[in-house]
Every structure is written in structure tokens, then in C-alpha cells.
C-alpha atoms as a PDB file:
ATOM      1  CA  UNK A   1      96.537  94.703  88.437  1.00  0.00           C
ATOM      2  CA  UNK A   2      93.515  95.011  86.367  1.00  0.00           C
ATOM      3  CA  UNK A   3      93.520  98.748  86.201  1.00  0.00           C
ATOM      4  CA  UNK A   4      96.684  98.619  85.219  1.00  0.00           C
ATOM      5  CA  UNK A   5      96.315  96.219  82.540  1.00  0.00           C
ATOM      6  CA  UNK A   6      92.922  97.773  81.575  1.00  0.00           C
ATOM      7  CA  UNK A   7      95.448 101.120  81.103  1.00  0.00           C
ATOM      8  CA  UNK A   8      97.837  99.454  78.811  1.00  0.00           C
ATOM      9  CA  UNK A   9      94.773  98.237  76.724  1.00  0.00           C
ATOM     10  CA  UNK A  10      93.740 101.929  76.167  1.00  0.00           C
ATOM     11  CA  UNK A  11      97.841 102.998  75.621  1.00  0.00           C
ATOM     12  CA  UNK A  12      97.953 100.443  72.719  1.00  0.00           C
ATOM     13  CA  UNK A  13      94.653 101.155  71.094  1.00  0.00           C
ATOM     14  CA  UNK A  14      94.758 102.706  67.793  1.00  0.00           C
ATOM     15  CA  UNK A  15      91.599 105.081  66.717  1.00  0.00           C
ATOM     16  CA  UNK A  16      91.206 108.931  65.774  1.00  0.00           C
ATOM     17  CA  UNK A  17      92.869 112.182  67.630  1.00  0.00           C
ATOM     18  CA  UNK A  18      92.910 116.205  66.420  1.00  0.00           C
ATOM     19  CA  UNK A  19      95.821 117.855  67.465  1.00  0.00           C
ATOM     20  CA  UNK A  20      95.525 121.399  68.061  1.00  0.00           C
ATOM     21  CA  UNK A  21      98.572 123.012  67.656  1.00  0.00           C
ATOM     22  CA  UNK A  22      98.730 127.398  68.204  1.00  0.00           C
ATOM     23  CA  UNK A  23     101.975 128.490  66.510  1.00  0.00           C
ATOM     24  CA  UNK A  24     103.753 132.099  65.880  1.00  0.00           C
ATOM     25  CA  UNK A  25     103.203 133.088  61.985  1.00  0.00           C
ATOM     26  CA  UNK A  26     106.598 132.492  60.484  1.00  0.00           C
ATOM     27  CA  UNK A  27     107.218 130.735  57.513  1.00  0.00           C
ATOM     28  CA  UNK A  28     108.728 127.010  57.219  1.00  0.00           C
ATOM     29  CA  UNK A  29     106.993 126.136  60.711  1.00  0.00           C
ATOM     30  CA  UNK A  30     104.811 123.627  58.124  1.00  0.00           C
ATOM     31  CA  UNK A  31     107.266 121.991  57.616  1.00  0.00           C
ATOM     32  CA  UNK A  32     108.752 121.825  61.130  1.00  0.00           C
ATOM     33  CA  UNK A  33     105.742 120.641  62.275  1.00  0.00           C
ATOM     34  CA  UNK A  34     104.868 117.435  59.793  1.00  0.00           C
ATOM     35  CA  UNK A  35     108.615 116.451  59.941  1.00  0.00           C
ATOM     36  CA  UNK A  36     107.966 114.956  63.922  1.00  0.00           C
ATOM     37  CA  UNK A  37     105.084 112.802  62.079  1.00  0.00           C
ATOM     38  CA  UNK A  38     107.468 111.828  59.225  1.00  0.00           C
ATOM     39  CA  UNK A  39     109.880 110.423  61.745  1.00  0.00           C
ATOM     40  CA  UNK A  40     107.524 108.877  64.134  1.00  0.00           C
ATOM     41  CA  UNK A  41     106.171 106.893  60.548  1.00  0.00           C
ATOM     42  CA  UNK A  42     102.421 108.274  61.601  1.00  0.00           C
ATOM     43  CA  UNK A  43     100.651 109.052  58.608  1.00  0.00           C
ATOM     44  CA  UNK A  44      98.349 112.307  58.891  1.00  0.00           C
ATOM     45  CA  UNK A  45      94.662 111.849  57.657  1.00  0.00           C
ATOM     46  CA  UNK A  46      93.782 115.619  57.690  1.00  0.00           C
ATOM     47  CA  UNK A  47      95.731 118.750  58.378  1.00  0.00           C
ATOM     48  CA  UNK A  48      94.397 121.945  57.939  1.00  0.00           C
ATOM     49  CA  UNK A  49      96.151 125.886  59.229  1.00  0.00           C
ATOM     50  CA  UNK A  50      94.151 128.781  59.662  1.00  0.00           C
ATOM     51  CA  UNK A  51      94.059 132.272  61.347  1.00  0.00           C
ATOM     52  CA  UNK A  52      93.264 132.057  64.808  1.00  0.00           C
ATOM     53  CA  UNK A  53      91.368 134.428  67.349  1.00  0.00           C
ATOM     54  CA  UNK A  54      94.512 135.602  68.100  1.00  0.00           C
ATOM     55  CA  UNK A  55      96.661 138.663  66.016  1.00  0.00           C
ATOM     56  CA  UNK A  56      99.822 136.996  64.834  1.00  0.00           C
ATOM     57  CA  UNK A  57      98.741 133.765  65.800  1.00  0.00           C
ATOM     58  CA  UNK A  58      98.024 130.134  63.296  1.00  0.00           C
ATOM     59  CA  UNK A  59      96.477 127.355  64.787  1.00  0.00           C
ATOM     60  CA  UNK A  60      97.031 123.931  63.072  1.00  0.00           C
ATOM     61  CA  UNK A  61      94.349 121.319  62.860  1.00  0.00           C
ATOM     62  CA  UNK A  62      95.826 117.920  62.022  1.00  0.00           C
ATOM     63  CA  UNK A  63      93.583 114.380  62.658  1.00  0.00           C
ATOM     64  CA  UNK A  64      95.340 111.019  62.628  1.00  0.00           C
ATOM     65  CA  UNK A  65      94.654 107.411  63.504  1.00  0.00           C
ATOM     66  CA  UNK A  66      97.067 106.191  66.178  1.00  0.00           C
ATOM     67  CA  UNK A  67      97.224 104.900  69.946  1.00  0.00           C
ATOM     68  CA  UNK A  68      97.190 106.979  72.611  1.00  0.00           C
ATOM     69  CA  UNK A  69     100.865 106.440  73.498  1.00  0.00           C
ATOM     70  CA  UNK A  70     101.759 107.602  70.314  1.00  0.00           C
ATOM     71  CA  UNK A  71      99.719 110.717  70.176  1.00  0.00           C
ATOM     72  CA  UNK A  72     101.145 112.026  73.459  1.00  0.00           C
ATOM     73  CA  UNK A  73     104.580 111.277  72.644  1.00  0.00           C
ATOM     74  CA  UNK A  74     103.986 113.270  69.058  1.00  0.00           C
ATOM     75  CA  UNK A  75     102.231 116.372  71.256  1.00  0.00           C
ATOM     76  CA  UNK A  76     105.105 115.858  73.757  1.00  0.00           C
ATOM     77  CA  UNK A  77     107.272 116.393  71.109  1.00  0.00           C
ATOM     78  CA  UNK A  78     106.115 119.413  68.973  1.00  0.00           C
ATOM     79  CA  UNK A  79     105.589 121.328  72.308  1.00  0.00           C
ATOM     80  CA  UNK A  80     109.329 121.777  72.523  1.00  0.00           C
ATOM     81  CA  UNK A  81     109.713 123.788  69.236  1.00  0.00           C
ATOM     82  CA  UNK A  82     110.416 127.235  69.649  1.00  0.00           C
ATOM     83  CA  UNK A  83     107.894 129.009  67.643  1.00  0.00           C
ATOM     84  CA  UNK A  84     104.433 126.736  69.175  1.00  0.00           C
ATOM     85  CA  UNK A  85     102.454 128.216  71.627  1.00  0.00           C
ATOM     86  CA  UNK A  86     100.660 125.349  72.564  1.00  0.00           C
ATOM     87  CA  UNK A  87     100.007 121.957  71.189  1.00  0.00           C
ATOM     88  CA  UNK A  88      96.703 119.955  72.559  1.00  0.00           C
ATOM     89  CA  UNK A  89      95.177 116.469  71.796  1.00  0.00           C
ATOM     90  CA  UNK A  90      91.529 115.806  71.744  1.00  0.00           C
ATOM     91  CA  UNK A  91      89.155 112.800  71.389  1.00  0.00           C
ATOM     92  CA  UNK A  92      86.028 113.128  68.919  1.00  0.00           C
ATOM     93  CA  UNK A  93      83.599 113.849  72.301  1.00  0.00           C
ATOM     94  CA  UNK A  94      86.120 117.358  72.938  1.00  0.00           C
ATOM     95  CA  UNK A  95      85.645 118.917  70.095  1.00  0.00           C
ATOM     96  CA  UNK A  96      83.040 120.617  67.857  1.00  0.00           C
ATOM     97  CA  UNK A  97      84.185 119.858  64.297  1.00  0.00           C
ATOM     98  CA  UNK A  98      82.982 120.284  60.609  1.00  0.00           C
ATOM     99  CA  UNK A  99      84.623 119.769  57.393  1.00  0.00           C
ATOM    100  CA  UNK A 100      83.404 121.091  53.845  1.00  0.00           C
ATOM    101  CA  UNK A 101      83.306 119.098  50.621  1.00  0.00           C
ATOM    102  CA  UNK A 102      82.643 120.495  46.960  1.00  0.00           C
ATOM    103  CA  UNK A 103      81.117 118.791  44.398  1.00  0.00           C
ATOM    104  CA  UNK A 104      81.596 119.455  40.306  1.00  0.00           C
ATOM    105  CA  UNK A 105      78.366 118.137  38.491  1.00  0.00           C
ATOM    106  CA  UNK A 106      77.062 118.317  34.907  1.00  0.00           C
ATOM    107  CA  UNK A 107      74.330 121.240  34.601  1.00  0.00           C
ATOM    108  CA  UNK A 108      72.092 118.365  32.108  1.00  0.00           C
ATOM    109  CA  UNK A 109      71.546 116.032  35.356  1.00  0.00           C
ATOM    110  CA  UNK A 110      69.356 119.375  36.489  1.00  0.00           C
ATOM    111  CA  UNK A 111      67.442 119.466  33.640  1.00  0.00           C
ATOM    112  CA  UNK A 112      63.911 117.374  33.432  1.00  0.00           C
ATOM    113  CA  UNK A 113      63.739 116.279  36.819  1.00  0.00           C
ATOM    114  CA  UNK A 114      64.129 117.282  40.529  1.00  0.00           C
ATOM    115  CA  UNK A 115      65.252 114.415  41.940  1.00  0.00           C
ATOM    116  CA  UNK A 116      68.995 115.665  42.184  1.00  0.00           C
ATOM    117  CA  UNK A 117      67.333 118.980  43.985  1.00  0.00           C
ATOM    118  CA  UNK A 118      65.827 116.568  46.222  1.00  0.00           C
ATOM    119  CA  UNK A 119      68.767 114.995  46.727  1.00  0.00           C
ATOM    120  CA  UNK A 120      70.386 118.408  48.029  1.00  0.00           C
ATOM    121  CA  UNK A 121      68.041 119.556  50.335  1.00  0.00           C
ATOM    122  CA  UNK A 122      67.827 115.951  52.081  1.00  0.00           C
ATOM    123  CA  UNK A 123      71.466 116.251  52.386  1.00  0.00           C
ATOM    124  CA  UNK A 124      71.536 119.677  54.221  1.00  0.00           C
ATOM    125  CA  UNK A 125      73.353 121.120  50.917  1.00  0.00           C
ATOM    126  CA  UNK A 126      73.200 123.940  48.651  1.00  0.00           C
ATOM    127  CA  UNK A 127      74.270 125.087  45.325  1.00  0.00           C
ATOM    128  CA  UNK A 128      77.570 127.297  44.972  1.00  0.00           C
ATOM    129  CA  UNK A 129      77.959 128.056  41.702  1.00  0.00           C
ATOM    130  CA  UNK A 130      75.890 127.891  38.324  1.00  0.00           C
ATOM    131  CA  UNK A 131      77.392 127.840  35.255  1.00  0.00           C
ATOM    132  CA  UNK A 132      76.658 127.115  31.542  1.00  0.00           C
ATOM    133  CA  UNK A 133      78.584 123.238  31.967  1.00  0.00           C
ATOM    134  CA  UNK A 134      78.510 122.098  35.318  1.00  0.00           C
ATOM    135  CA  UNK A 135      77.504 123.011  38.690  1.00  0.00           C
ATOM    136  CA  UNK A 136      78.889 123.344  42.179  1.00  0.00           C
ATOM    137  CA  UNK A 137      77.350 122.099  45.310  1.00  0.00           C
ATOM    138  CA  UNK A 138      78.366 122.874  48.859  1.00  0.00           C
ATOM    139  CA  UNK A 139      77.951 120.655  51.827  1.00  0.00           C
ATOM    140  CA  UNK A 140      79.354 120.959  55.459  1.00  0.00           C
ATOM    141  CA  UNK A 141      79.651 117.999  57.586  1.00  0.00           C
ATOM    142  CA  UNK A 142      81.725 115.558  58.851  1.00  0.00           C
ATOM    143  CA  UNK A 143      83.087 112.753  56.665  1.00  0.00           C
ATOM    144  CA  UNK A 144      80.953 110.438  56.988  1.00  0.00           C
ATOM    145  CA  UNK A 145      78.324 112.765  55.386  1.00  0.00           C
ATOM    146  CA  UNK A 146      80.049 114.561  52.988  1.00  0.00           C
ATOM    147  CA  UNK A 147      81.305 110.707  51.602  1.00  0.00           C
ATOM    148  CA  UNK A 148      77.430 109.254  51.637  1.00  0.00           C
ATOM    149  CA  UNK A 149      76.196 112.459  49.726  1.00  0.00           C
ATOM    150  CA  UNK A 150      79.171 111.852  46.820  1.00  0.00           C
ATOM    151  CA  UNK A 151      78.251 107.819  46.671  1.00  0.00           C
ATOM    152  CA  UNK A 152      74.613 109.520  45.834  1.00  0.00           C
ATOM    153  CA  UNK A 153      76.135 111.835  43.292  1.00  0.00           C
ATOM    154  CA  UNK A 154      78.503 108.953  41.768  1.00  0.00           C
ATOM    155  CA  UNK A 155      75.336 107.854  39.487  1.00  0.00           C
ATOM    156  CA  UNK A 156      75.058 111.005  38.065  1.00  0.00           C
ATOM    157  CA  UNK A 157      78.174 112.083  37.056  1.00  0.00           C
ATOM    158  CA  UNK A 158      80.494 113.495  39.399  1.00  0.00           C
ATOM    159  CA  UNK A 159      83.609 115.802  37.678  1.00  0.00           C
ATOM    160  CA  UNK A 160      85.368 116.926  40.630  1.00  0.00           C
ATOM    161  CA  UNK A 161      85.190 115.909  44.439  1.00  0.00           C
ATOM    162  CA  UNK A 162      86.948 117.706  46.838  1.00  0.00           C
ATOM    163  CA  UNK A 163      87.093 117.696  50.526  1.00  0.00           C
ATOM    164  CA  UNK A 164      88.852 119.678  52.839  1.00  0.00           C
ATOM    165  CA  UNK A 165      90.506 119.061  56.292  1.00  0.00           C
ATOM    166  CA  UNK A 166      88.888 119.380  59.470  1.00  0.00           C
ATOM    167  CA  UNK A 167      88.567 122.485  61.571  1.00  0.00           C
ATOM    168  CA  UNK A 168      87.263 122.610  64.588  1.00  0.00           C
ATOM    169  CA  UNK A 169      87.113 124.370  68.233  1.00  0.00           C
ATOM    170  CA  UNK A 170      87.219 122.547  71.660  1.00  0.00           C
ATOM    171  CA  UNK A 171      84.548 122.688  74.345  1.00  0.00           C
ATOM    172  CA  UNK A 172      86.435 123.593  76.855  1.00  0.00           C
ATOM    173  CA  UNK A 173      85.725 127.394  78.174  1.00  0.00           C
ATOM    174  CA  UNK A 174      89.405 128.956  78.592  1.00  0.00           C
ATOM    175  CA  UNK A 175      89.692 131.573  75.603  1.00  0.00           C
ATOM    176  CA  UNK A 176      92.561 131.203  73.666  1.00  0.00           C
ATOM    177  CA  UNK A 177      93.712 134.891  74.036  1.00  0.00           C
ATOM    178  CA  UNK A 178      93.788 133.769  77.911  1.00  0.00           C
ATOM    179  CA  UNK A 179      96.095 130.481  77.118  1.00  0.00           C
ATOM    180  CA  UNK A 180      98.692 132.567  75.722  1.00  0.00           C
ATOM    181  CA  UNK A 181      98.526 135.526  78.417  1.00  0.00           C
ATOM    182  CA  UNK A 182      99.401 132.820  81.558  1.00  0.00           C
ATOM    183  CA  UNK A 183     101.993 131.445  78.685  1.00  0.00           C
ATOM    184  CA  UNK A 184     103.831 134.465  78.657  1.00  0.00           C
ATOM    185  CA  UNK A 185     103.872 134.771  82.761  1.00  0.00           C
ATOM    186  CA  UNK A 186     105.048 131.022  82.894  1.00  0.00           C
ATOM    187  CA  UNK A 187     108.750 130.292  83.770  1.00  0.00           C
ATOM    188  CA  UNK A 188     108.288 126.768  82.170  1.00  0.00           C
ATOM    189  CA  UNK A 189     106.572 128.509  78.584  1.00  0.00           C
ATOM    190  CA  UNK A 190     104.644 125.209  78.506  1.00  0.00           C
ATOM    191  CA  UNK A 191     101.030 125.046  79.980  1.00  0.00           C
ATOM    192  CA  UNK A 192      98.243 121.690  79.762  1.00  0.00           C
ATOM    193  CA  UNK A 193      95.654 120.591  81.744  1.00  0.00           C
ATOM    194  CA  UNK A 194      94.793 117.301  82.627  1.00  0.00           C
ATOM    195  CA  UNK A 195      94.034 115.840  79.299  1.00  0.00           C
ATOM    196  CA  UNK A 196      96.195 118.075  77.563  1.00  0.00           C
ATOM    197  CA  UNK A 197      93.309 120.276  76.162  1.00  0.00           C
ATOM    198  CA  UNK A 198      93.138 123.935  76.426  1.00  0.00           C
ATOM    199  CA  UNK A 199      90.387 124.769  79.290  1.00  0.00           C
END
């Protein structure tokens, strides 16, 4: 009975998932993909589509704060469109993730001092760009990082903050290229392990 209980505790609790979603590179399939959030009323916190490994291939990074019901119900879900490979749900210990954030500063707070230099290269940072007005600094990190580095920056003038979404790449061993091969030979075209993670 506890166990059981104990499961519908974990079922209910809301906190942070990455999907992982591999789809064919057709256009509209954006759209396709954030409708099944829209519906469900879950509000994404990051999405991000790339290139994969794979020719021919996107993979879609989206993060959200839900329960765990909801999550699989959501992966459950875009799995049946036509045009995704594969769609997999990870917790933050799965995954190897980084996201990059870009900072617009005035060139002056450079100028009679190093402490803002200082302030870069404690931060793991660097500088992008240089120009006559402002300046551009780079940092890599997740968000709690790239946030505590623009609280820093607040004081001295920050002109544009921008951060992007999360990418990231599981920990699991099973290439990608090898997913989609046993995909292809599958009768069901639908493959998951355990957890629902590639392997």
C-alpha cells in the first residue's frame, strides 16, 4: 500500500523534464508539435530545434515544469505523429545540458578599472564582440549561472540580455543513427526503453 501511495506521490509531483523529440525536416512540424502543449494547458519554459547527428534529421529540445503523469501523457502523445522519429523524457541527472546567454554592455564601464574584467573571468566568460558603444559578453552555463552573472552586470548597465534555450545530449550510450536504424526494422515504428530515454 505504501509503494503504491509513495508512486502516486511521485505521479503528482510537479518539477523540471527535457523532452527530446527526433523529427523528419519538413516544415509546419513546429507547430504540430507545441499545439499538444497548447491543449494539455502546459506552458513550455525552453524550446530549442537544431540539426541533429543525423542527415535529414531535427531534434527538438523543449524543458517544462510539470508532474510526471503529465509529461508521459504529452511524450505519449507526440509519439503518434507521423513525421517524429522518436520522442524521449529525461530528468536533470540524464542529461548533459548547457545553455548560452549574451550580454549588451556599455564600452565606458571598461574604461578605468578592471573590476568588470574580473568579473568575467570569475564567471567562466569571455568577450564576443568589441565595438566603439557597447560590448558583448558570452557565457555558457546553465540558468542558474547565466542569471547570477546578469544580477552582477545589472549595476553596471546592462542594454540587452538574452538567453537561449537549452540543448543538450543524454548519457545514455545508444547512438542516435542506431535508434532510427531498429526504427525502420520495427513493425510497431515506435521504440523506448524503460524510462523512455534513448539508450
Amino acid at each position: 500500500m505504501t509503494d503504491i501511495y509513495q508512486d502516486s506521490i511521485e505521479q503528482s509531483v510537479e518539477k523540471q523534464y527535457t523532452i527530446s523529440i527526433l523529427t523528419e525536416d519538413k516544415p509546419g512540424l513546429l507547430n504540430a508539435v507545441t499545439i499538444v502543449f497548447t491543449r494539455r494547458k502546459l506552458n513550455i519554459d525552453m524550446i530549442n530545434v537544431s540539426a541533429s547527428e543525423v542527415e535529414g534529421v531535427s531534434r527538438y529540445t523543449i524543458v517544462l515544469t510539470t508532474s510526471k503523469e503529465q509529461v508521459e501523457k504529452v511524450v505519449k502523445q507526440i509519439r503518434k505523429h507521423v513525421d517524429v522519429l522518436g520522442a524521449f523524457v529525461y530528468n536533470e541527472d540524464d542529461i548533459h545540458y548547457q545553455e548560452i546567454a549574451l550580454y549588451k554592455v556599455p564600452t565606458k564601464i571598461f574604461v578605468g578599472g578592471v573590476e568588470v574584467e574580473q568579473i568575467i573571468r570569475d564567471n567562466n566568460a569571455r568577450i564576443l564582440v568589441i565595438e566603439k558603444d557597447y560590448i558583448v559578453i558570452e557565457k555558457t552555463g546553465h540558468k542558474e549561472e547565466t542569471s547570477r552573472l546578469f544580477e552582477i552586470l545589472k549595476k553596471f548597465g546592462v542594454l540587452e540580455f538574452v538567453r537561449s534555450g537549452r540543448i543538450s545530449v543524454s548519457k545514455s550510450k545508444r547512438r542516435t543513427e542506431t535508434f532510427l536504424e531498429e526504427l525502420e526494422k520495427s513493425t510497431t515504428h515506435s521504440l523506448s526503453n524503460n524510462n523512455g530515454t534513448v539508450n
